[in-house]
C-alpha atoms as a PDB file:
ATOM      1  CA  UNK A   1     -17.782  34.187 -23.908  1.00  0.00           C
ATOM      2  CA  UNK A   2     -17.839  31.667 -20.896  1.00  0.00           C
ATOM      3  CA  UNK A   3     -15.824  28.425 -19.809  1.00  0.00           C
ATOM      4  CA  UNK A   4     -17.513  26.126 -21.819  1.00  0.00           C
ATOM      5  CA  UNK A   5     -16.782  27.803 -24.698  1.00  0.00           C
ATOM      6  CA  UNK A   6     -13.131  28.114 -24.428  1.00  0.00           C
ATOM      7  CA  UNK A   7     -12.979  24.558 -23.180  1.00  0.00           C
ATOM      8  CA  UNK A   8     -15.131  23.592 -26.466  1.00  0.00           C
ATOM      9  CA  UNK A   9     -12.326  25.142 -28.276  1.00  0.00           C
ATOM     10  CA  UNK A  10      -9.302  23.988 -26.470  1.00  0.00           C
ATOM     11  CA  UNK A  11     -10.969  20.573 -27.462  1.00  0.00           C
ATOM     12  CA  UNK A  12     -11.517  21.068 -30.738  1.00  0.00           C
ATOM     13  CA  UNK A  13      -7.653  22.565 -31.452  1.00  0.00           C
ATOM     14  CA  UNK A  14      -6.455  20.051 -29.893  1.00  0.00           C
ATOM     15  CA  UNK A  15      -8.461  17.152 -32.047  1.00  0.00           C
ATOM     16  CA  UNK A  16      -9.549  19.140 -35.202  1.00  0.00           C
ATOM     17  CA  UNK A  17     -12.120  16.623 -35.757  1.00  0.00           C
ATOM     18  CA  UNK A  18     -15.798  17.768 -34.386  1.00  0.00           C
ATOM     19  CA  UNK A  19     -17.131  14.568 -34.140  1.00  0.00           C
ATOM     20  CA  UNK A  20     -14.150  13.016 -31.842  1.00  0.00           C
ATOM     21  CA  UNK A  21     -14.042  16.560 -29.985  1.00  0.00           C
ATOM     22  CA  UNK A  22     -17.501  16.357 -28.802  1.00  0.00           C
ATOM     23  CA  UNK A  23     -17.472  12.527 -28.134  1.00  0.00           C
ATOM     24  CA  UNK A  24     -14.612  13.819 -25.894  1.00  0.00           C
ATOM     25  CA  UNK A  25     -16.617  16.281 -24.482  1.00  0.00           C
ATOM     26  CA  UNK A  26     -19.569  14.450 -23.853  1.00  0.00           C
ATOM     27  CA  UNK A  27     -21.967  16.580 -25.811  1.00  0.00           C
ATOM     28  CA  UNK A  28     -23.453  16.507 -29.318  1.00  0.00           C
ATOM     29  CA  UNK A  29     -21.897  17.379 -32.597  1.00  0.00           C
ATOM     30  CA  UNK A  30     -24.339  20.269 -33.448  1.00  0.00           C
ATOM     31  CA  UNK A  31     -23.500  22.076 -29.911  1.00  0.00           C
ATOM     32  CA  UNK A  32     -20.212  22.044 -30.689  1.00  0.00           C
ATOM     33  CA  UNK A  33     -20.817  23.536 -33.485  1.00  0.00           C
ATOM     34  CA  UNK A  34     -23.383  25.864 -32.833  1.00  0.00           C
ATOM     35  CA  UNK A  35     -20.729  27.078 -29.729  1.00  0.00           C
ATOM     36  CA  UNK A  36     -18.024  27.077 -31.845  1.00  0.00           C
ATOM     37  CA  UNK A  37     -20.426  29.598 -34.015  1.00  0.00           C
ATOM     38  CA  UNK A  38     -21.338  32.054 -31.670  1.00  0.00           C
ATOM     39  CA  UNK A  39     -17.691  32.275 -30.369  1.00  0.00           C
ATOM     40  CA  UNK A  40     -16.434  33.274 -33.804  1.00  0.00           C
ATOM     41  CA  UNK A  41     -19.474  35.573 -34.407  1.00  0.00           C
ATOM     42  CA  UNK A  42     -18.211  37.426 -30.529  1.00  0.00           C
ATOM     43  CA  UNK A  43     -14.672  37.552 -32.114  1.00  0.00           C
ATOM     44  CA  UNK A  44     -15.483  38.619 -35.232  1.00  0.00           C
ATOM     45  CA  UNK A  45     -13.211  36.226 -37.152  1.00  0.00           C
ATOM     46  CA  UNK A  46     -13.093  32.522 -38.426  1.00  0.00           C
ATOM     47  CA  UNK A  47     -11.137  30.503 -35.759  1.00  0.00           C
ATOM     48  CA  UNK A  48     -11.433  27.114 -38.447  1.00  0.00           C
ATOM     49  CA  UNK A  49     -11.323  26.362 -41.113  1.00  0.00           C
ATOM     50  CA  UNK A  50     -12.225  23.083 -43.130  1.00  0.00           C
ATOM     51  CA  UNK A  51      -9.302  20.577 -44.261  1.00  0.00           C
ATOM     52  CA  UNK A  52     -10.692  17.539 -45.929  1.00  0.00           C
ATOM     53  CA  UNK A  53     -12.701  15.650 -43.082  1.00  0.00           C
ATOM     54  CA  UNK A  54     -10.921  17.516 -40.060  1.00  0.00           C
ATOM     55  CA  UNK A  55     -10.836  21.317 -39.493  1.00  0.00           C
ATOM     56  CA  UNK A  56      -7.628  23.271 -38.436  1.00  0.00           C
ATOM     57  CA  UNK A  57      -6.925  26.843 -36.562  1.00  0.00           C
ATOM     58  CA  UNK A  58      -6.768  29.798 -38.697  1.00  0.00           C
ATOM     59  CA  UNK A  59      -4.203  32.093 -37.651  1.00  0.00           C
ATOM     60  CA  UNK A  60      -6.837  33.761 -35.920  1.00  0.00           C
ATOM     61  CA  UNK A  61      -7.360  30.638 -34.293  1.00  0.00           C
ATOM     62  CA  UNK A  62      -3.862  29.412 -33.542  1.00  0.00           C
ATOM     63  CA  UNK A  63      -3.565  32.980 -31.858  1.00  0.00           C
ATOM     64  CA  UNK A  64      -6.682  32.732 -30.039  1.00  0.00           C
ATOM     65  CA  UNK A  65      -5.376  29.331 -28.790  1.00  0.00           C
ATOM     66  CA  UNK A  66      -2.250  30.782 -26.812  1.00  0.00           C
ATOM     67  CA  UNK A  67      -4.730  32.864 -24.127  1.00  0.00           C
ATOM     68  CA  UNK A  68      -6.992  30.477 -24.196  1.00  0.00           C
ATOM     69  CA  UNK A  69      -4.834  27.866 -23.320  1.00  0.00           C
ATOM     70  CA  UNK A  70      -3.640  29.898 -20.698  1.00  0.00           C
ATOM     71  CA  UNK A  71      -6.624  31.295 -19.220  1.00  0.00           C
ATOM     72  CA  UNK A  72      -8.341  27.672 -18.576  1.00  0.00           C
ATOM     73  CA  UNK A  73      -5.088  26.548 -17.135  1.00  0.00           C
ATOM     74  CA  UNK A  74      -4.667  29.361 -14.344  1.00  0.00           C
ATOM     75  CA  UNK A  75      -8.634  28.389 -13.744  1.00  0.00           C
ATOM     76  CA  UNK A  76      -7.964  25.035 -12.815  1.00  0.00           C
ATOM     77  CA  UNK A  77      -4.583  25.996 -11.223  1.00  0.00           C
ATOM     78  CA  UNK A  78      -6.671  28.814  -9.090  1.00  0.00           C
ATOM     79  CA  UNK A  79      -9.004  25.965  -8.162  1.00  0.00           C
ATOM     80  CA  UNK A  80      -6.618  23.439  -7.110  1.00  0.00           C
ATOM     81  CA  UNK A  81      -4.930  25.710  -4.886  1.00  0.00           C
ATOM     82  CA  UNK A  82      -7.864  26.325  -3.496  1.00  0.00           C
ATOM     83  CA  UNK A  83      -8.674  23.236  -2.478  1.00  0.00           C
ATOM     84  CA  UNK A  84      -5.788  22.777  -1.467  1.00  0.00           C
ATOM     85  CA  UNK A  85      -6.033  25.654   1.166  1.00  0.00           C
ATOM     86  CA  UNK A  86      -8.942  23.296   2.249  1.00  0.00           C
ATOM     87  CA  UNK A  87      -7.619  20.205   2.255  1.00  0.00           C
ATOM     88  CA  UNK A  88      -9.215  18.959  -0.571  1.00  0.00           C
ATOM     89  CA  UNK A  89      -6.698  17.758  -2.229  1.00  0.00           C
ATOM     90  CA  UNK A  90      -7.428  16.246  -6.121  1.00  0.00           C
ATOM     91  CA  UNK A  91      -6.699  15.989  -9.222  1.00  0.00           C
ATOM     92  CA  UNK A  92      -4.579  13.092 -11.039  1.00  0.00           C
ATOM     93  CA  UNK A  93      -0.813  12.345 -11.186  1.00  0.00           C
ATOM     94  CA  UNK A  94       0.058  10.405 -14.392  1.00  0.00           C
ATOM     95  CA  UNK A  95       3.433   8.322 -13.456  1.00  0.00           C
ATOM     96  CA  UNK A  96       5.453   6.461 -15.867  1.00  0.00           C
ATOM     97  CA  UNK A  97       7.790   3.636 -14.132  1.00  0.00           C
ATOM     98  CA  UNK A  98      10.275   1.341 -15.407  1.00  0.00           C
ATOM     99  CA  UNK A  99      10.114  -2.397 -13.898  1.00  0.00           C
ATOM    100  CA  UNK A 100      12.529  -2.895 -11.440  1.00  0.00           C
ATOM    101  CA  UNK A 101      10.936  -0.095  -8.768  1.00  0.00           C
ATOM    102  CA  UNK A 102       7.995  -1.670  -8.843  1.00  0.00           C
ATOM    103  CA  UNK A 103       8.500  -4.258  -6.183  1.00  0.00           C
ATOM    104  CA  UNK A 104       9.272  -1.663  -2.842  1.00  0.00           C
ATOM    105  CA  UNK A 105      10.536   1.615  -4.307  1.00  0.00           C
ATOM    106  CA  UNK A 106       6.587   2.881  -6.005  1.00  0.00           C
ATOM    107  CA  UNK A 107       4.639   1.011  -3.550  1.00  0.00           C
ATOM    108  CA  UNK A 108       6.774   3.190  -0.809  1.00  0.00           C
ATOM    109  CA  UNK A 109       6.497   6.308  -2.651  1.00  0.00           C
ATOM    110  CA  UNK A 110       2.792   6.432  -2.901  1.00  0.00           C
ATOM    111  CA  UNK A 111       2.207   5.068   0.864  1.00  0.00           C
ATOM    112  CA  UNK A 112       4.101   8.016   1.650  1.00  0.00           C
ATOM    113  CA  UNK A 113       2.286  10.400  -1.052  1.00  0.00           C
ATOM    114  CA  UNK A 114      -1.437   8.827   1.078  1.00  0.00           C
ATOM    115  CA  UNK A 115      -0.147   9.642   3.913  1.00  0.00           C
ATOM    116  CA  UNK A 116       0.275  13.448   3.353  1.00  0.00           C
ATOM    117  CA  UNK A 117      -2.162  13.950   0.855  1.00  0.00           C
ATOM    118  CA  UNK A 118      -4.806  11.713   1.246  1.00  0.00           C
ATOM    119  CA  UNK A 119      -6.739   9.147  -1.331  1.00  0.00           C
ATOM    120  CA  UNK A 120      -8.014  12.511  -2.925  1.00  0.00           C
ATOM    121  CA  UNK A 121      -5.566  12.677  -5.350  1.00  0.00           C
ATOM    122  CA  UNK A 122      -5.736   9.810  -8.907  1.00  0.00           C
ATOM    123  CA  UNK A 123      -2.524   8.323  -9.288  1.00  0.00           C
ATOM    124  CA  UNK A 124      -2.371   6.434 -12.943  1.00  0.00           C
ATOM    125  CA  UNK A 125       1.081   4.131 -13.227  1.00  0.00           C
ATOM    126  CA  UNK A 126       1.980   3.009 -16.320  1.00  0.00           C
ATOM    127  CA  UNK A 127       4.859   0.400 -17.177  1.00  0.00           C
ATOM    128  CA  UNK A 128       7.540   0.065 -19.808  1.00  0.00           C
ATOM    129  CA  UNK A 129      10.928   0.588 -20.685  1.00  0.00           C
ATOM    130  CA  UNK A 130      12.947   4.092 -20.102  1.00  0.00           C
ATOM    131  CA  UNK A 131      13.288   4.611 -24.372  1.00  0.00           C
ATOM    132  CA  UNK A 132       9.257   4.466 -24.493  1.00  0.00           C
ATOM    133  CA  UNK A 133       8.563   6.406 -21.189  1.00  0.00           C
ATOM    134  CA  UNK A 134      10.974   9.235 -22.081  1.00  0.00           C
ATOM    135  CA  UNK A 135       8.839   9.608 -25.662  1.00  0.00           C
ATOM    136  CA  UNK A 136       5.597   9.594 -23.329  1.00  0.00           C
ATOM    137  CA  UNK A 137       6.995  11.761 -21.077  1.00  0.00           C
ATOM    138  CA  UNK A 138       7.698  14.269 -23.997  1.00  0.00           C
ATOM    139  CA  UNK A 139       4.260  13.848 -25.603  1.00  0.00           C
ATOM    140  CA  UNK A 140       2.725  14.860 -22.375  1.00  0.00           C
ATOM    141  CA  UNK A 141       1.176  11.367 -21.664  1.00  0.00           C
ATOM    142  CA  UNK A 142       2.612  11.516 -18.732  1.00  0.00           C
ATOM    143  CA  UNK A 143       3.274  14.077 -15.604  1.00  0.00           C
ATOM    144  CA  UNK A 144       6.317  12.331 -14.831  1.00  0.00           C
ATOM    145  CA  UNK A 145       8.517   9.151 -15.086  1.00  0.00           C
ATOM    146  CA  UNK A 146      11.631   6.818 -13.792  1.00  0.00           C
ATOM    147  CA  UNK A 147      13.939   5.579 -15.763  1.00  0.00           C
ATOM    148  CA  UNK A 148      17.151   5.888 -16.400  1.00  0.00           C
ATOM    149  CA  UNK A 149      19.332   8.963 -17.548  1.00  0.00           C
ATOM    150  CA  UNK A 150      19.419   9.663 -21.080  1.00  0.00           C
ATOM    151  CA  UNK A 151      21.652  12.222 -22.794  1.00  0.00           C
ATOM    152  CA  UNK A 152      20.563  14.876 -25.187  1.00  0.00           C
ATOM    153  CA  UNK A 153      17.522  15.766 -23.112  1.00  0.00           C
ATOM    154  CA  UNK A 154      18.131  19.277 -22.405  1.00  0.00           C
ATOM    155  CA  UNK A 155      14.373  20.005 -22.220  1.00  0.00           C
ATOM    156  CA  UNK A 156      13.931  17.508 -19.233  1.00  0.00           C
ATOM    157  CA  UNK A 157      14.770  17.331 -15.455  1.00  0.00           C
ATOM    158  CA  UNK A 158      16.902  14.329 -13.989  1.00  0.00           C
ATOM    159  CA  UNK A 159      16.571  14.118 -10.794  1.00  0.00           C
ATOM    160  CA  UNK A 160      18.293  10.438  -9.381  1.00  0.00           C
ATOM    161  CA  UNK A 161      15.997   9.477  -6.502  1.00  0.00           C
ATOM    162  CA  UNK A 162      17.908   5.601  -5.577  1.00  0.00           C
ATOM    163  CA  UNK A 163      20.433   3.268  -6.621  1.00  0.00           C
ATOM    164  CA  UNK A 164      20.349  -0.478  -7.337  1.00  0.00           C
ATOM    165  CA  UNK A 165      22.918  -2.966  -6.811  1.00  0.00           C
ATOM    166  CA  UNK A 166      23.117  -5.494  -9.217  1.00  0.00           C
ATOM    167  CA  UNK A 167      23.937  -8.949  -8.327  1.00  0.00           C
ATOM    168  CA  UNK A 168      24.421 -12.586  -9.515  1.00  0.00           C
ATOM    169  CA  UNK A 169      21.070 -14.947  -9.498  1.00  0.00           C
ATOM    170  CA  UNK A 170      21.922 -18.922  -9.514  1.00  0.00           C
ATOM    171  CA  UNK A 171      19.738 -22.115  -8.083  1.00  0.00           C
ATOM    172  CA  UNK A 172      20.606 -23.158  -4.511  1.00  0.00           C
ATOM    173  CA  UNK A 173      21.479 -26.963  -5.553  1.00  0.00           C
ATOM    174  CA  UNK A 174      23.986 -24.490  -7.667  1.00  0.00           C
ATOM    175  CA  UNK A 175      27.270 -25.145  -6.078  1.00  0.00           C
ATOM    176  CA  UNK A 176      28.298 -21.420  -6.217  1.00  0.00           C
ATOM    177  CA  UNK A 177      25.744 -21.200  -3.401  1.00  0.00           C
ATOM    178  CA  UNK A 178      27.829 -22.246  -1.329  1.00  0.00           C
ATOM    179  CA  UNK A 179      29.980 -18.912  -1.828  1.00  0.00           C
ATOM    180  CA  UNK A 180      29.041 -15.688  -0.277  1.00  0.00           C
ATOM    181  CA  UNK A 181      30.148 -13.738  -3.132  1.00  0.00           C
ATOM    182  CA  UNK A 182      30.962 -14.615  -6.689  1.00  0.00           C
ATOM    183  CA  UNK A 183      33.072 -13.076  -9.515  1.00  0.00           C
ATOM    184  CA  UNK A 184      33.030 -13.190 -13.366  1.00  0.00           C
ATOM    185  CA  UNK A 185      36.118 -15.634 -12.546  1.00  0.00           C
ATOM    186  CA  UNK A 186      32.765 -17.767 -11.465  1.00  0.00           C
ATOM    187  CA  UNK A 187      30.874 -16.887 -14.574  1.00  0.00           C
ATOM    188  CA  UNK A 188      33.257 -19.543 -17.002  1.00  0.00           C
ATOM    189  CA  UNK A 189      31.486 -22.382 -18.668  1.00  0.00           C
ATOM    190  CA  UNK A 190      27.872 -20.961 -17.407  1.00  0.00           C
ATOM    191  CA  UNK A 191      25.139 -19.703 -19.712  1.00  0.00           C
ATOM    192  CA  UNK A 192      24.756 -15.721 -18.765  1.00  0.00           C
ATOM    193  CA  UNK A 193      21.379 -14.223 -18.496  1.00  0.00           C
ATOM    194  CA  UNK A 194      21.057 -11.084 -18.317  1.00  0.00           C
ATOM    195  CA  UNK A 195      19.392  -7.119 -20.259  1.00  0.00           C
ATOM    196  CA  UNK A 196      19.519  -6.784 -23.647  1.00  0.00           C
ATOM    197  CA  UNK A 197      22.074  -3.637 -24.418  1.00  0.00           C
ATOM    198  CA  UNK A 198      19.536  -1.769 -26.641  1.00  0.00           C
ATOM    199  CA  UNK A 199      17.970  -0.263 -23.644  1.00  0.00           C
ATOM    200  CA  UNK A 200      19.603   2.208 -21.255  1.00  0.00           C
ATOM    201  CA  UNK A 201      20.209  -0.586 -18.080  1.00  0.00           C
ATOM    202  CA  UNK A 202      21.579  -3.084 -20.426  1.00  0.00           C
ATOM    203  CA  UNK A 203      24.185  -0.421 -21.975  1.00  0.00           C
ATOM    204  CA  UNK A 204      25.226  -0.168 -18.723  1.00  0.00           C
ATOM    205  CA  UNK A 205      25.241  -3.821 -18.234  1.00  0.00           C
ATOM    206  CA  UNK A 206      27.606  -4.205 -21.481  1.00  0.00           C
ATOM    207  CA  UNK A 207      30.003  -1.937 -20.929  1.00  0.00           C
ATOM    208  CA  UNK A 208      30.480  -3.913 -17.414  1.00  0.00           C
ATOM    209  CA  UNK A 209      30.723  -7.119 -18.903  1.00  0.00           C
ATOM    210  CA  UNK A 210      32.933  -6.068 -21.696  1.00  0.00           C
ATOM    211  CA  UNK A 211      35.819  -5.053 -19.595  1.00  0.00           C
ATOM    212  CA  UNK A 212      35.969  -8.502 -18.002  1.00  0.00           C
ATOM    213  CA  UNK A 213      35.530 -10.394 -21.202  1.00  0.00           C
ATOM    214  CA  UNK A 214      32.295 -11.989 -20.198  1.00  0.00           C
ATOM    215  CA  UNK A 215      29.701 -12.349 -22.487  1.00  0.00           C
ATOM    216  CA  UNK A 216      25.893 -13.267 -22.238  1.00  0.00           C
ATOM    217  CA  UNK A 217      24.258 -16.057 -23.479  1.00  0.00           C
ATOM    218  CA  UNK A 218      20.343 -14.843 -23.333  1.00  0.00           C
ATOM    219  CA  UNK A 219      19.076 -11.532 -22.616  1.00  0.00           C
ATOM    220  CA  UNK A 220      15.692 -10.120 -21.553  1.00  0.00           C
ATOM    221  CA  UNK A 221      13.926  -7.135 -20.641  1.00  0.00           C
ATOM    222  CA  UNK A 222      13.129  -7.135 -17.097  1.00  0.00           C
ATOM    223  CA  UNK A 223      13.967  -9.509 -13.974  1.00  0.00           C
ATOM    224  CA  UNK A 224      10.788 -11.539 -13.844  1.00  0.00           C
ATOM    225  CA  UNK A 225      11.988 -13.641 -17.247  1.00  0.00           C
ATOM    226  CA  UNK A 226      15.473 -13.254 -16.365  1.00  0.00           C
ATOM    227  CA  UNK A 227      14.815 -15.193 -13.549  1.00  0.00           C
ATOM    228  CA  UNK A 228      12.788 -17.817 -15.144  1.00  0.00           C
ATOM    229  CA  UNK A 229      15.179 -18.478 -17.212  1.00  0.00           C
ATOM    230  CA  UNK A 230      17.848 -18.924 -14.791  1.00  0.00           C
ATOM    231  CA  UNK A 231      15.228 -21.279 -12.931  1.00  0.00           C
ATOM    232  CA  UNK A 232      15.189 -23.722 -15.809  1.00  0.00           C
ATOM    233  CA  UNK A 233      18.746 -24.159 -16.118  1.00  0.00           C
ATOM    234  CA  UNK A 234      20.595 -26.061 -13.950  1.00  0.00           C
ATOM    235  CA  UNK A 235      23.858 -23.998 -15.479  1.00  0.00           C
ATOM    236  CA  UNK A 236      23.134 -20.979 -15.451  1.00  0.00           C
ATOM    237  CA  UNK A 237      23.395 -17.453 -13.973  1.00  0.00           C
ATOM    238  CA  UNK A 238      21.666 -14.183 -13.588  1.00  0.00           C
ATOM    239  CA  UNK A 239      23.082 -10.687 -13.869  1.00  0.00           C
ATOM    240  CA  UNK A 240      20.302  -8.677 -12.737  1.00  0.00           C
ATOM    241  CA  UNK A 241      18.983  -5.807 -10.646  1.00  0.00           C
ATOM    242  CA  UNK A 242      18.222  -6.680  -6.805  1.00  0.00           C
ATOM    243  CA  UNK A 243      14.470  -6.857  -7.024  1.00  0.00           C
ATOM    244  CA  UNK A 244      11.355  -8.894  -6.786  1.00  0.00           C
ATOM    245  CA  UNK A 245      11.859 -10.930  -9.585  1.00  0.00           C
ATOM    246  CA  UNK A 246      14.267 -13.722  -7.957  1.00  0.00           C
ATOM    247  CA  UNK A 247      12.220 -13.940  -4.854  1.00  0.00           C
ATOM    248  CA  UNK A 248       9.460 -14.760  -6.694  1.00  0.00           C
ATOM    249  CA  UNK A 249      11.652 -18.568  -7.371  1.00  0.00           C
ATOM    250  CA  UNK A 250      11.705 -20.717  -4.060  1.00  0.00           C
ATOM    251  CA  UNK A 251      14.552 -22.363  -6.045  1.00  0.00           C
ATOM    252  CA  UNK A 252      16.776 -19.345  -6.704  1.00  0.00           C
ATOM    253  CA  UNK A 253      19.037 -17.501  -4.541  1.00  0.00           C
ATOM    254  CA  UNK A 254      21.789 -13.932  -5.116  1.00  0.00           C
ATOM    255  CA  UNK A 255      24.620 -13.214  -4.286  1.00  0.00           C
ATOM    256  CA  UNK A 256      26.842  -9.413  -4.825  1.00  0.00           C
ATOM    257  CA  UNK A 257      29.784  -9.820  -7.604  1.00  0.00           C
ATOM    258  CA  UNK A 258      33.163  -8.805  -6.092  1.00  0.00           C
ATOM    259  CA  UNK A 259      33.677  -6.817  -9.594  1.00  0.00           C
ATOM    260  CA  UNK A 260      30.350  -4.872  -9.328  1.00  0.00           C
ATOM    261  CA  UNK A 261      30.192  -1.456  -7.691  1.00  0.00           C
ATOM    262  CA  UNK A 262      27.414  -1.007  -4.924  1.00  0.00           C
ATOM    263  CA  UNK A 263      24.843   1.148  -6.313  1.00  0.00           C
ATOM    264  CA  UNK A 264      24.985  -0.057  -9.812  1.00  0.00           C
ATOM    265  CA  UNK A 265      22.294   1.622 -11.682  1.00  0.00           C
ATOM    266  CA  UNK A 266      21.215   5.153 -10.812  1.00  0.00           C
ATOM    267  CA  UNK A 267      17.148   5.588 -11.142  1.00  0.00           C
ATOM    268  CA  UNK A 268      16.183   9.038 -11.893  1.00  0.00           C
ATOM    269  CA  UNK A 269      12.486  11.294 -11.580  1.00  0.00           C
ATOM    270  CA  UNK A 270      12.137  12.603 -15.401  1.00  0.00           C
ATOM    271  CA  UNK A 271       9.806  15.781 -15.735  1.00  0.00           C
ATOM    272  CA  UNK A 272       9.597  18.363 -18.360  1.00  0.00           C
ATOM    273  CA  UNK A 273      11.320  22.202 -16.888  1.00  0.00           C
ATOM    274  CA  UNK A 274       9.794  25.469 -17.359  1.00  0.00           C
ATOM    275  CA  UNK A 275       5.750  23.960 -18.242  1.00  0.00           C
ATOM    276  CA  UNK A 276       2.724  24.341 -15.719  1.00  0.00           C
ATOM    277  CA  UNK A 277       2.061  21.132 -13.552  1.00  0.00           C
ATOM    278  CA  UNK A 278      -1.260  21.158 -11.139  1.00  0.00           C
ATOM    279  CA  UNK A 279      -0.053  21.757  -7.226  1.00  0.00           C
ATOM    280  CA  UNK A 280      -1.258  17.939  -7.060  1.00  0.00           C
ATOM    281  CA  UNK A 281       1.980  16.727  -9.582  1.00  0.00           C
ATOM    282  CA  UNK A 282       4.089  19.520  -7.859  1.00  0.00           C
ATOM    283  CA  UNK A 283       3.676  18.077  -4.371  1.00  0.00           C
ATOM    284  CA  UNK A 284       4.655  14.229  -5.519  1.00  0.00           C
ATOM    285  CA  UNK A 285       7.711  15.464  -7.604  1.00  0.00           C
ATOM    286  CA  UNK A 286       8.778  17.544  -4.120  1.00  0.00           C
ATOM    287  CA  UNK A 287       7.856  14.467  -2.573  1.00  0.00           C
ATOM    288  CA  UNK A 288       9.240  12.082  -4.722  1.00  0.00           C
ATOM    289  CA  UNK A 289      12.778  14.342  -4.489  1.00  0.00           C
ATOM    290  CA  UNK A 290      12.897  14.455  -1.014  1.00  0.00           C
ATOM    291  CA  UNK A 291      11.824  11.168   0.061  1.00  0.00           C
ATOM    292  CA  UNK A 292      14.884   8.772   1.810  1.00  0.00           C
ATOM    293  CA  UNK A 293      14.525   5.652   0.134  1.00  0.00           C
ATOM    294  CA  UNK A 294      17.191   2.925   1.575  1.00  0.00           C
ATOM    295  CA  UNK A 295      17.046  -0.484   0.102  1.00  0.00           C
ATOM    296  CA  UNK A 296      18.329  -3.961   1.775  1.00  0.00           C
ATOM    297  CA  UNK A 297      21.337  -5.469   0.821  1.00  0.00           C
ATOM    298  CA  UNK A 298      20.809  -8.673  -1.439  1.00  0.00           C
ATOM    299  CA  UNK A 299      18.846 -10.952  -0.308  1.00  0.00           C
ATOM    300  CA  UNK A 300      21.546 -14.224   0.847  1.00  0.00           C
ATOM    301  CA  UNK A 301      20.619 -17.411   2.414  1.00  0.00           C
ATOM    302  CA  UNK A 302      23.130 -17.810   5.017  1.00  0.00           C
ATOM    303  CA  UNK A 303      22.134 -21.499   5.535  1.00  0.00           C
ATOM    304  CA  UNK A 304      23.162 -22.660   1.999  1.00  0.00           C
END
């Protein structure tokens, strides 16, 4: 028995196809299965069996399949520490982000993550909303995510790493521009633009703008079309998150709302508790925890 064999299994439990297992694997079909073959002939029982096209674990297999599991995973953990101990520091951190971090909050982060580590280390970012990170998250597409909390994940870690303010976003020939701060007082008679309340920021949004009787006129999914929007219109106005997406409009400007609360929307690191990560994930949730993040108030032009 060797690495490649357990490796050529691992694979093939995971997939139970041989073809798409060794395409994965870079090798041909008949190694596989000549590999797969000897392996069961050491063992002395069948580890698969056939099911239509695919194959699936015997319950010799799906036993088998525990330690081996485990044994290639304190391998590669043994050899990342090792380099490690070296300074060779590798392997890949898959990160799952929401939108509005992606202007200053990530880009920090990962300066920060260089600058200790090194440009050993992949980092893959993907984008999307906190409903279809949290289901990547769980399916182990990811090592780990931010989003926002959700409750009834008892299985996951929530660790809040920064707050955003939300604020008001209106054109500068606007004549609420002329005010340093606004309130839904200001909001009458305007077209609203702001999250749609199926995902976890624009709940939040609602329940705001339901206790002050204000409701929205178009919603959106992230800042960047909110913003648009509220570009086009000579009436209306933005409820959004203090990011990139306004100053992205030559012709838009923000101001705070007196009824908001600083610190609006809490951001937290997601990860799943009590699972093996690689000493390279490890070090950017520690990282990630630990790092001060302080963001600048909203962005008002004090000459309009």
């Amino acid at each position: 028995m060797n690495i490649s064999q357990l490796q050529y299994f691992c694979k093939l439990a995971e997939l139970q196809h041989y073809t798409k297992a060794a395409e994965q694997l870079y090798i041909t079909q008949p190694t596989l299965s000549n590999s797969i073959a000897r392996l069961e002939e050491e063992l002395g029982v069948p580890l698969f069996e056939k099911s239509g096209r695919n194959v699936r674990l015997t319950k010799y297999g799906k036993e088998f399949n525990k330690y081996a599991t485990k044994a290639l995973n304190a391998l590669h953990e043994g050899s990342d520490i090792l380099k490690e101990q070296i300074g060779q520091y590798s392997g890949t951190v898959s990160v799952g982000t929401i939108y509005t971090i992606q202007d200053c909050y990530i880009p920090q982060l990962i300066r920060e993550f260089r600058a200790k580590f090194g440009s050993g280390p992949l980092i893959d970012l993907y984008q999307g909303l906190t409903r279809s990170l949290i289901e990547g998250l769980e399916a182990d597409a990811y090592d780990v995510a931010f989003t926002a909390f959700v409750d009834g994940k008892d299985h996951l870690a929530f660790v809040p790493v920064l707050r955003q303010n939300l604020v008001a976003i209106i054109r500068k020939d606007n004549p609420l521009a002329e005010k340093r701060m606004l309130s839904f007082d200001d909001f009458d008679g305007r077209s609203l633009v702001t999250y749609r309340e199926d995902t976890s920021l624009g709940g939040e949004v609602k329940s705001l703008l339901e206790k002050h009787d204000v409701v929205p006129s178009e919603r959106c999914d992230d800042e960047i079309t909110l913003a648009s929007i509220v570009a086009a219109g000579e009436n209306s106005i933005g409820l959004s998150l203090d990011t990139v997406g306004a100053s992205l409009f030559d012709e838009l400007t923000v101001r705070p709302v007196e009824e908001v609360p600083d610190g609006f929307h809490t951001v937290y690191l997601v990860y799943k508790k009590g699972i093996y990560r690689s000493p390279t994930v490890e070090h950017f949730i520690e990282l990630a925890t630990q790092m001060k993040y302080e963001k600048e108030s909203p962005r008002i032009d004090a000459n309009r």
